[in-house]
Protein backbone atom coordinates (compact mmCIF):
# COMPACT_ATOMS: atom_id res chain seq x y z
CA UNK A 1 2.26 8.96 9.28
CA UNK A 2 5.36 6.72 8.91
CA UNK A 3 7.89 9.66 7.81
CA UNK A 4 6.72 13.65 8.53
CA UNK A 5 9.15 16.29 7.63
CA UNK A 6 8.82 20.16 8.33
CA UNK A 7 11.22 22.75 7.40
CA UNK A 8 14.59 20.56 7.70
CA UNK A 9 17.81 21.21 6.18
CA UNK A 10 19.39 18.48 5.16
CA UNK A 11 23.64 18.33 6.16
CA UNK A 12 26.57 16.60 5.18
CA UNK A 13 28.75 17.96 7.97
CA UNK A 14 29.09 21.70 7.09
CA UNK A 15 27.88 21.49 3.49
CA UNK A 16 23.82 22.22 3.17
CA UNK A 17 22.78 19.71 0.89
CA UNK A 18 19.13 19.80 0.91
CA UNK A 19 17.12 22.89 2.47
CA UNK A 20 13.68 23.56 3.50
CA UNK A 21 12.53 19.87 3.40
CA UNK A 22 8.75 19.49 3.63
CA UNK A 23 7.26 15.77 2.81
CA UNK A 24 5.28 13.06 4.59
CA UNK A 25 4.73 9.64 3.48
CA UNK A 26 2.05 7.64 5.02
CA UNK A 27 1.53 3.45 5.51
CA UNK A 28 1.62 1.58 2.82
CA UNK A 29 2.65 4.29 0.06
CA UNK A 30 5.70 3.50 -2.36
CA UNK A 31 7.47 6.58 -3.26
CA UNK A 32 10.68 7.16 -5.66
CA UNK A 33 13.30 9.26 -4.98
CA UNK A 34 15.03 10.82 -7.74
CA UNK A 35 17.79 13.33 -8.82
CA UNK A 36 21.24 13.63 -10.15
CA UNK A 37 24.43 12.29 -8.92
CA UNK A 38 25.58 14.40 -5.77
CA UNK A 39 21.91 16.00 -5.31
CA UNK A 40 21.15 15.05 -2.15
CA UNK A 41 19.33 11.54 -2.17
CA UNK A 42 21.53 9.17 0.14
CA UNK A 43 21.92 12.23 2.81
CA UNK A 44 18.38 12.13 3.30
CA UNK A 45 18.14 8.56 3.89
CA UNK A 46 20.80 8.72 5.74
CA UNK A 47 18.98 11.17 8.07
CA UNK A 48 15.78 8.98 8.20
CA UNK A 49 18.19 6.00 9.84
CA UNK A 50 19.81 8.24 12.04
CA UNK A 51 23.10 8.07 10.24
CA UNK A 52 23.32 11.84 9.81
CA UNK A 53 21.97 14.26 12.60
CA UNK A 54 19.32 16.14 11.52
CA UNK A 55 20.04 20.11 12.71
CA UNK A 56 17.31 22.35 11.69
CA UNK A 57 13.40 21.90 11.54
CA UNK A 58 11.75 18.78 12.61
CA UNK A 59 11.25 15.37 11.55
CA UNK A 60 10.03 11.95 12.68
CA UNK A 61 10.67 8.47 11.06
CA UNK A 62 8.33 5.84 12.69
CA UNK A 63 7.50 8.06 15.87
CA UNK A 64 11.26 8.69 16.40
CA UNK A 65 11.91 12.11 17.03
CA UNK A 66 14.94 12.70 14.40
CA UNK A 67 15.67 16.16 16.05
CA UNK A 68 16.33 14.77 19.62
CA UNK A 69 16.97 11.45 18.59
CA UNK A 70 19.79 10.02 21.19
CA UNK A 71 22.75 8.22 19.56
CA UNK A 72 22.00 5.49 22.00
CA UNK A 73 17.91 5.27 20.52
CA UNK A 74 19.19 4.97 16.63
CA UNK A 75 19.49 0.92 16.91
CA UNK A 76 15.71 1.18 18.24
CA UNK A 77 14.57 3.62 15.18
CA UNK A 78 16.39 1.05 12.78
CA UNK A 79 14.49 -1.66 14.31
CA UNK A 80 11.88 -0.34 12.35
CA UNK A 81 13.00 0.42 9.19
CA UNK A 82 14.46 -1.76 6.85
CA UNK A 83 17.50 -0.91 4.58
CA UNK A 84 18.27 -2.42 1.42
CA UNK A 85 21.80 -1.31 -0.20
CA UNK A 86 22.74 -1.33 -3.93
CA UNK A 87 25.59 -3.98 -3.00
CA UNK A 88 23.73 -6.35 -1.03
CA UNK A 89 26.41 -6.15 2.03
CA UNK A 90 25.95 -9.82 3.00
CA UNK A 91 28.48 -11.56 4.57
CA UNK A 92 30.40 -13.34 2.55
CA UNK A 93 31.69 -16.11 4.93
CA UNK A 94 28.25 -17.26 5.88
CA UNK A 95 25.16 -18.90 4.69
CA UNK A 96 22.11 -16.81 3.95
CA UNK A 97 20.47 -18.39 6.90
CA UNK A 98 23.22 -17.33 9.35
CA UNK A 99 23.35 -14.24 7.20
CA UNK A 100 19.55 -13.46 8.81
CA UNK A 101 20.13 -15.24 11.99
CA UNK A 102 23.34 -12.74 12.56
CA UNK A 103 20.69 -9.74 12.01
CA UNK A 104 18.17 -11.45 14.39
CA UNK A 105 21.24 -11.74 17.27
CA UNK A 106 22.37 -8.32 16.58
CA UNK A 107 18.43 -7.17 17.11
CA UNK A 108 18.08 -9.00 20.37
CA UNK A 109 16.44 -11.71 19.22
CA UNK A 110 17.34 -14.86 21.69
CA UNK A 111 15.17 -18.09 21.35
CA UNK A 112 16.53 -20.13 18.32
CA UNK A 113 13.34 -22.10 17.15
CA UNK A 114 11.60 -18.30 16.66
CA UNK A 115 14.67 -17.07 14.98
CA UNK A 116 14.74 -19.82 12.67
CA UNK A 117 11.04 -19.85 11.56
CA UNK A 118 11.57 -15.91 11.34
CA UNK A 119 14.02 -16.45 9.06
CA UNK A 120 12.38 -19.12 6.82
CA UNK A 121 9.28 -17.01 6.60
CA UNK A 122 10.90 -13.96 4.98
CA UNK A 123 12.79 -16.14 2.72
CA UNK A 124 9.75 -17.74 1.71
CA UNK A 125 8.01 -14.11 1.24
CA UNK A 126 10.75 -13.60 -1.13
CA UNK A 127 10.82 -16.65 -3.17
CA UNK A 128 13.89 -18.51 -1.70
CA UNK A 129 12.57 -20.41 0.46
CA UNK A 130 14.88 -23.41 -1.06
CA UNK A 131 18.39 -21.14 -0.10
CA UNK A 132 18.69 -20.89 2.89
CA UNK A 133 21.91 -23.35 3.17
CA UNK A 134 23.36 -21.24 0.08
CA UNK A 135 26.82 -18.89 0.12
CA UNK A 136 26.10 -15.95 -1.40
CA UNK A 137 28.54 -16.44 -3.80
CA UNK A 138 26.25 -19.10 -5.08
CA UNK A 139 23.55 -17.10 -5.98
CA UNK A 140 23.05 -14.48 -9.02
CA UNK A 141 22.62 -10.68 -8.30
CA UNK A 142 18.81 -10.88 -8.09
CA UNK A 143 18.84 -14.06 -5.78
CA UNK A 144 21.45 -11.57 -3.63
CA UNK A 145 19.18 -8.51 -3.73
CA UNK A 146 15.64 -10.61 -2.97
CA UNK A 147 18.03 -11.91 0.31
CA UNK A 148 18.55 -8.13 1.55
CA UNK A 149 15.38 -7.60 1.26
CA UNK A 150 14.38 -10.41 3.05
CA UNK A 151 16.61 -9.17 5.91
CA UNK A 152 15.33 -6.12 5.97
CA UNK A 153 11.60 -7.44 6.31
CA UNK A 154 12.85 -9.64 9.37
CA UNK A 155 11.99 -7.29 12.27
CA UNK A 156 8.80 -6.51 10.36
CA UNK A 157 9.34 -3.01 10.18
CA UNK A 158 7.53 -0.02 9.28
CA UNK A 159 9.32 1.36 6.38
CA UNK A 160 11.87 0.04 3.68
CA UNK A 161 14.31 2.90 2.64
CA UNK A 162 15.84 1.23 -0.89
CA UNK A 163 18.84 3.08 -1.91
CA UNK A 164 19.21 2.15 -5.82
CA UNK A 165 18.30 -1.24 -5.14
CA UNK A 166 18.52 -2.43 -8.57
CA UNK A 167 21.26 -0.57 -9.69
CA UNK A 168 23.67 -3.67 -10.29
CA UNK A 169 20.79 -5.85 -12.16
CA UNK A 170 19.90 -6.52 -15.28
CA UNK A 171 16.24 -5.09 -16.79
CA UNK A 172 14.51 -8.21 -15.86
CA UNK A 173 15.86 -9.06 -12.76
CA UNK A 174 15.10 -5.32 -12.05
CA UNK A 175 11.68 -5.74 -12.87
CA UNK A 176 11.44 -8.92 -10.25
CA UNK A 177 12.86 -6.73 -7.99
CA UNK A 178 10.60 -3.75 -8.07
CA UNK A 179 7.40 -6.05 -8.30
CA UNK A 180 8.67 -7.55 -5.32
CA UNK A 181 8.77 -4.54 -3.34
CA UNK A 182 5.21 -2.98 -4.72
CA UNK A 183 4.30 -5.91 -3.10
CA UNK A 184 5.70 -5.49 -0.12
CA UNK A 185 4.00 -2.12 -0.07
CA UNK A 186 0.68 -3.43 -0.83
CA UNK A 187 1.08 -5.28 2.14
CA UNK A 188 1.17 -1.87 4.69
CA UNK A 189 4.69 -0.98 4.49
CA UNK A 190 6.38 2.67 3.59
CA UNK A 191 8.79 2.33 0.94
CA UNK A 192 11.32 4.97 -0.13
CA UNK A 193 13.34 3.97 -3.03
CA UNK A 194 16.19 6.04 -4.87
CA UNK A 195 16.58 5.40 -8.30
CA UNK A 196 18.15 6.53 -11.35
CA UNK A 197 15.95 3.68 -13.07
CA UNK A 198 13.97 5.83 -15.36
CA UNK A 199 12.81 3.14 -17.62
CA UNK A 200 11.81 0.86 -14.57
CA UNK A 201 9.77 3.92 -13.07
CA UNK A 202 7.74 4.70 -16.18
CA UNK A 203 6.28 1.04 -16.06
CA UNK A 204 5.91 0.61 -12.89
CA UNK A 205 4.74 4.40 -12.10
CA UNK A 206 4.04 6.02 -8.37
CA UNK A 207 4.30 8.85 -6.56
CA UNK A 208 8.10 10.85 -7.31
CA UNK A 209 10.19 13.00 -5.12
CA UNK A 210 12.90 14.58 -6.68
CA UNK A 211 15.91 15.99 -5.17
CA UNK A 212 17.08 19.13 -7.69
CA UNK A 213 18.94 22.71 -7.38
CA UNK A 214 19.01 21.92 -3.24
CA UNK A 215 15.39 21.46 -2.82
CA UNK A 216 13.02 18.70 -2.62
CA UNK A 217 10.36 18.79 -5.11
CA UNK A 218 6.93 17.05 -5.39
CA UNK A 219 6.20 15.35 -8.86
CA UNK A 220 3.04 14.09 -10.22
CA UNK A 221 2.99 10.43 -9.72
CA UNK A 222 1.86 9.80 -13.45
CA UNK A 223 4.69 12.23 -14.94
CA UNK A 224 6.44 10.77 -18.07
CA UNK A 225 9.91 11.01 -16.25
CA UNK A 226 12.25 11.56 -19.31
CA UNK A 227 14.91 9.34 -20.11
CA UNK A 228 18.54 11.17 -19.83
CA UNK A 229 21.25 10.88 -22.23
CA UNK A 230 23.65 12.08 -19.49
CA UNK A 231 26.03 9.76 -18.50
CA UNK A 232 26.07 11.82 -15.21
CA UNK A 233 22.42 11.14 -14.59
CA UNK A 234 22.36 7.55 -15.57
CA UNK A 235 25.53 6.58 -13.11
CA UNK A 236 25.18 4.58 -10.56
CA UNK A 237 25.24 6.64 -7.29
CA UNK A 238 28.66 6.93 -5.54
CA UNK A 239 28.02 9.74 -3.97
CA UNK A 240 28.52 10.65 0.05
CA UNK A 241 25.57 13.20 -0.09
């Protein structure tokens, strides 16, 4: 089991954001995450990479203990895991190569020829193999996006947590994106993904967790997820819950 959670309320300091939290998620499995604006979604990733504590019930993210997880351990659980972000977060001063060795360094990683062929093998995985000498600046959104996830993949980890990762694409580049990652999945790794994509997840359909009225709630993976006219539910996520 690559994420089990039991009974956990889910914090943003004082505020209760998410209670009674019971889910697992196993190898391999691609699951969205879904709800409204300020429901809950990026405080529970946030508590699978150890950003927020997690204070009540139990919980473990790659055989990390989440409830007595040491502040000092959290660079260890994120070892495992691999985070992609809406806005890419690259550095902007740096080629995409040095943008993946800098993750390698900061990871321990020491003997250059290894971190070099690491690096050139998930940028090959993700189609770019030809960029490495590129600014980022010199590539579109979805050449941006396939290079986070290519530094996420570099420490091979366990599970992917995508936090609206193609909420600043276009529909096609969106569609590259998510195909890309079902990949990825096939290939043994745990990916959580939040969305408010509804028209990506109804062709490209899997298991759905949604976060609504403070609880987590199982949906069937085949569910016709209807489209909102809300301009609240169709926002891009800004939240800090």
């Amino acid at each position: 089991m690559i994420i089990s959670i039991s009974n956990a309320n889910i914090y943003q300091k004082d505020n209760l954001v998410i209670q009674n939290v019971n889910t697992q998620i196993d190898k391999g499995e691609f699951v969205y995450l879904i709800g409204k604006t300020g429901a809950g979604k990026s405080s529970l990733l946030k508590t699978l990479y150890g950003d927020l504590a997690l204070k009540e019930g139990t919980a473990s993210v790659c055989d990390f203990d989440l409830v007595n997880l040491k502040r000092s351990k959290i660079p260890y659980l994120r070892r495992k895991l691999g985070i992609v972000f809406q806005d890419f977060q690259l550095l902007s001063d740096r080629s995409v190569m040095d943008n993946l060795l800098f993750v390698l360094k900061a990871t321990g990683w020491k003997d250059k020829a290894k971190m070099t062929n690491r690096c050139e093998e998930v940028l090959k995985s993700v189609g770019l193999s030809n960029k490495g000498f590129k600014f980022p600046h010199e590539l579109s959104g979805g050449e941006q996006q396939r290079v986070v996830i290519a530094r996420a993949l570099l420490n091979d980890p366990e599970l992917i947590l995508a936090d609206e990762p193609t909420g600043n694409l276009d529909p096609e580049t969106s569609e590259e994106i998510i195909k890309l990652l079902f990949d990825i999945s096939k290939k043994g790794k745990a990916i959580l993904m939040a969305t408010h994509d509804f028209q990506l997840m109804q062709k490209f359909p899997s298991r759905t967790i949604k976060c609504e009225s403070s609880k987590l709630v199982e949906m069937n993976a085949q569910i016709n997820v209807s489209i909102p006219t809300s301009k609240d539910d169709t926002k891009h996520e800004g939240e800090n819950l």
